[in-house]
C-alpha atoms as a PDB file:
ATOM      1  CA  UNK A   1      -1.199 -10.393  -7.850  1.00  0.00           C
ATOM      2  CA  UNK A   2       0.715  -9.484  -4.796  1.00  0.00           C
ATOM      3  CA  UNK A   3      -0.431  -6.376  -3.435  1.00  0.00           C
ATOM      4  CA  UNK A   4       1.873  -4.524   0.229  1.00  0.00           C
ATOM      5  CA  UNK A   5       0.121  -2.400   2.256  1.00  0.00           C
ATOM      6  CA  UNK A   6       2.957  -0.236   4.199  1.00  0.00           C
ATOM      7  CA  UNK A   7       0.947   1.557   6.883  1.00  0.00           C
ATOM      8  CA  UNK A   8       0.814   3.183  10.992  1.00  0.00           C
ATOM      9  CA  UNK A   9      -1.981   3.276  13.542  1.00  0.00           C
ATOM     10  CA  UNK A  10      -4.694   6.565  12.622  1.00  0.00           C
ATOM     11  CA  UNK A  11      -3.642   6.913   9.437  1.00  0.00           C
ATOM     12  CA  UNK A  12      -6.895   7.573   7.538  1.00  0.00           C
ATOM     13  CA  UNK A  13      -5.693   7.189   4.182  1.00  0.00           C
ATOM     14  CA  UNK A  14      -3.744   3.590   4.886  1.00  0.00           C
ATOM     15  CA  UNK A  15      -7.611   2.619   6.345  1.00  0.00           C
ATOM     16  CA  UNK A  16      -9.350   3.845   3.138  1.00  0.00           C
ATOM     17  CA  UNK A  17      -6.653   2.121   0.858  1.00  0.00           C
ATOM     18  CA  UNK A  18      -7.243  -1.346   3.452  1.00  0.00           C
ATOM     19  CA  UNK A  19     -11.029  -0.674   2.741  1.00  0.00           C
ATOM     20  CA  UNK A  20     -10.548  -0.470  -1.223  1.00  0.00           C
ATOM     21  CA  UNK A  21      -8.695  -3.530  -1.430  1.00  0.00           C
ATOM     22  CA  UNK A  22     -11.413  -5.457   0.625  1.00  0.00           C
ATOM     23  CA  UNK A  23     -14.705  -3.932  -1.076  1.00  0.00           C
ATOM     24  CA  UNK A  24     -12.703  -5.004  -4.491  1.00  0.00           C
ATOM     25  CA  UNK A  25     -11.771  -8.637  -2.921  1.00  0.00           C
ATOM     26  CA  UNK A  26      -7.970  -7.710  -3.610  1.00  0.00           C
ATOM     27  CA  UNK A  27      -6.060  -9.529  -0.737  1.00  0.00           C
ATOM     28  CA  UNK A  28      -2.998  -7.863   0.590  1.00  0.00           C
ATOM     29  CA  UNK A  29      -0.386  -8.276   3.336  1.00  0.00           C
ATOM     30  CA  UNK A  30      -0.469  -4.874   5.503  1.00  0.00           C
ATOM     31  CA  UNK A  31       3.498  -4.314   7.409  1.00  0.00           C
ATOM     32  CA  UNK A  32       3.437  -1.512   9.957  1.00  0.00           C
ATOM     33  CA  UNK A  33       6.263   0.611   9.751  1.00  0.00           C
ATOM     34  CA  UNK A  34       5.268   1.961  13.264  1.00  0.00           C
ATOM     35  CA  UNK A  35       6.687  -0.754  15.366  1.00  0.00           C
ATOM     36  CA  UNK A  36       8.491  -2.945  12.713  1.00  0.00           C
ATOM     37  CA  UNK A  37      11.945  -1.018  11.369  1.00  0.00           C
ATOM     38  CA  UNK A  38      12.756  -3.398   8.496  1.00  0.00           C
ATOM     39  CA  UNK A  39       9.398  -3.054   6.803  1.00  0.00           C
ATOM     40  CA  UNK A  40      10.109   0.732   7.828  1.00  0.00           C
ATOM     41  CA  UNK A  41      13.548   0.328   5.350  1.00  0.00           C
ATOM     42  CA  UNK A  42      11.585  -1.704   3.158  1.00  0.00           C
ATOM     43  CA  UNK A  43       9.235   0.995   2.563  1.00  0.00           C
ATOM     44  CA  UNK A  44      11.609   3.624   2.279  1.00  0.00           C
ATOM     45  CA  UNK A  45      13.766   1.671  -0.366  1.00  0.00           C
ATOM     46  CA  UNK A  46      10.868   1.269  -2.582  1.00  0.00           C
ATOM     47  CA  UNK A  47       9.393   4.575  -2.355  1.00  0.00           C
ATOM     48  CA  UNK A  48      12.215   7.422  -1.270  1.00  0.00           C
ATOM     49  CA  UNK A  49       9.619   8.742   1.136  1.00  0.00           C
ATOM     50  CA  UNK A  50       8.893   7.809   4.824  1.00  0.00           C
ATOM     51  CA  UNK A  51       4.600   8.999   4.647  1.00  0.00           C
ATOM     52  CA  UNK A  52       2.542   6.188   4.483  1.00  0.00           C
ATOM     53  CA  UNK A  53       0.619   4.763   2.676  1.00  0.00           C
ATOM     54  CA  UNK A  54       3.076   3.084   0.310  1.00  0.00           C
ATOM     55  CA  UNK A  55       1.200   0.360  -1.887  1.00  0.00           C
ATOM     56  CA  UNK A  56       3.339  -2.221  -4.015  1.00  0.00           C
ATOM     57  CA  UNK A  57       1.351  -4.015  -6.211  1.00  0.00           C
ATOM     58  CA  UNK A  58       3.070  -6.455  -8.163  1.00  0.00           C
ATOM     59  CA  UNK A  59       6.530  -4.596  -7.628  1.00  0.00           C
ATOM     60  CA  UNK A  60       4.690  -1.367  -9.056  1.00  0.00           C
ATOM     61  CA  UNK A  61       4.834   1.482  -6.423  1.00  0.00           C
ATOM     62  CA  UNK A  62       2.021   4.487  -5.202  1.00  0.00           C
ATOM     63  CA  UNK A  63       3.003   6.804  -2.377  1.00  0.00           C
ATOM     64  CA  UNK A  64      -0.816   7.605  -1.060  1.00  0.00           C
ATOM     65  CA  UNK A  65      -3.738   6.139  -1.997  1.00  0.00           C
ATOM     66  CA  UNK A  66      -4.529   7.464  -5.351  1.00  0.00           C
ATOM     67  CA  UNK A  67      -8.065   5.422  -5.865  1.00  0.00           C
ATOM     68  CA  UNK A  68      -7.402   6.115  -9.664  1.00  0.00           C
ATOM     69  CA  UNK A  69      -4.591   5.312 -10.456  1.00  0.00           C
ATOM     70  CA  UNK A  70      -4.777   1.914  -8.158  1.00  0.00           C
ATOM     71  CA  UNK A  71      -8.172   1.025 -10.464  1.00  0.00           C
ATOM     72  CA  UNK A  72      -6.108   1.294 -13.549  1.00  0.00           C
ATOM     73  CA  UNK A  73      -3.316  -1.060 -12.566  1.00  0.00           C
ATOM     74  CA  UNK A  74      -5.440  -3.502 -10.782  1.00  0.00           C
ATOM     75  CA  UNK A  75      -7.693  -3.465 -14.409  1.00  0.00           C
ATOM     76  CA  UNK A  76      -4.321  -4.523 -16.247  1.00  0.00           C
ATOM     77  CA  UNK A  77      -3.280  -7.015 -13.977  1.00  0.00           C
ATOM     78  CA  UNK A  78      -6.752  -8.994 -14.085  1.00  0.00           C
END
């Protein structure tokens, strides 16, 4: 499972998604589209919005951190 974190500095909801994934033992790769412009793109490709959090997990996109819906998808890919 590859799970992308797109996130910026003080964003509370990007820190409770990062906590989610860890408490679960879901590893991710976090790209902060504060300082780095091509995951900025990267996000904004994949999504069509420019808030963060964006979470791709296995190519499957969430704009927020929808706890919910992120348990649902993480139960089908297991």
């Amino acid at each position: 499972m590859k799970v992308i974190i797109y996130t910026a500095p003080n964003c509370v909801y990007c820190q409770m998604a990062k906590d989610f994934f860890s408490k679960k033992g879901v590893s991710y790769e976090e790209k902060d589209v504060s300082y780095d412009q091509g995951a900025f793109g990267e996000m904004v490709k994949k999504s069509h919005q420019k808030g963060v959090p964006v979470i791709d997990i296995n190519n499957e996109v969430f704009v927020g951190f929808n706890r919910n819906d992120i348990e649902k998808i993480l139960k089908i890919l297991k």
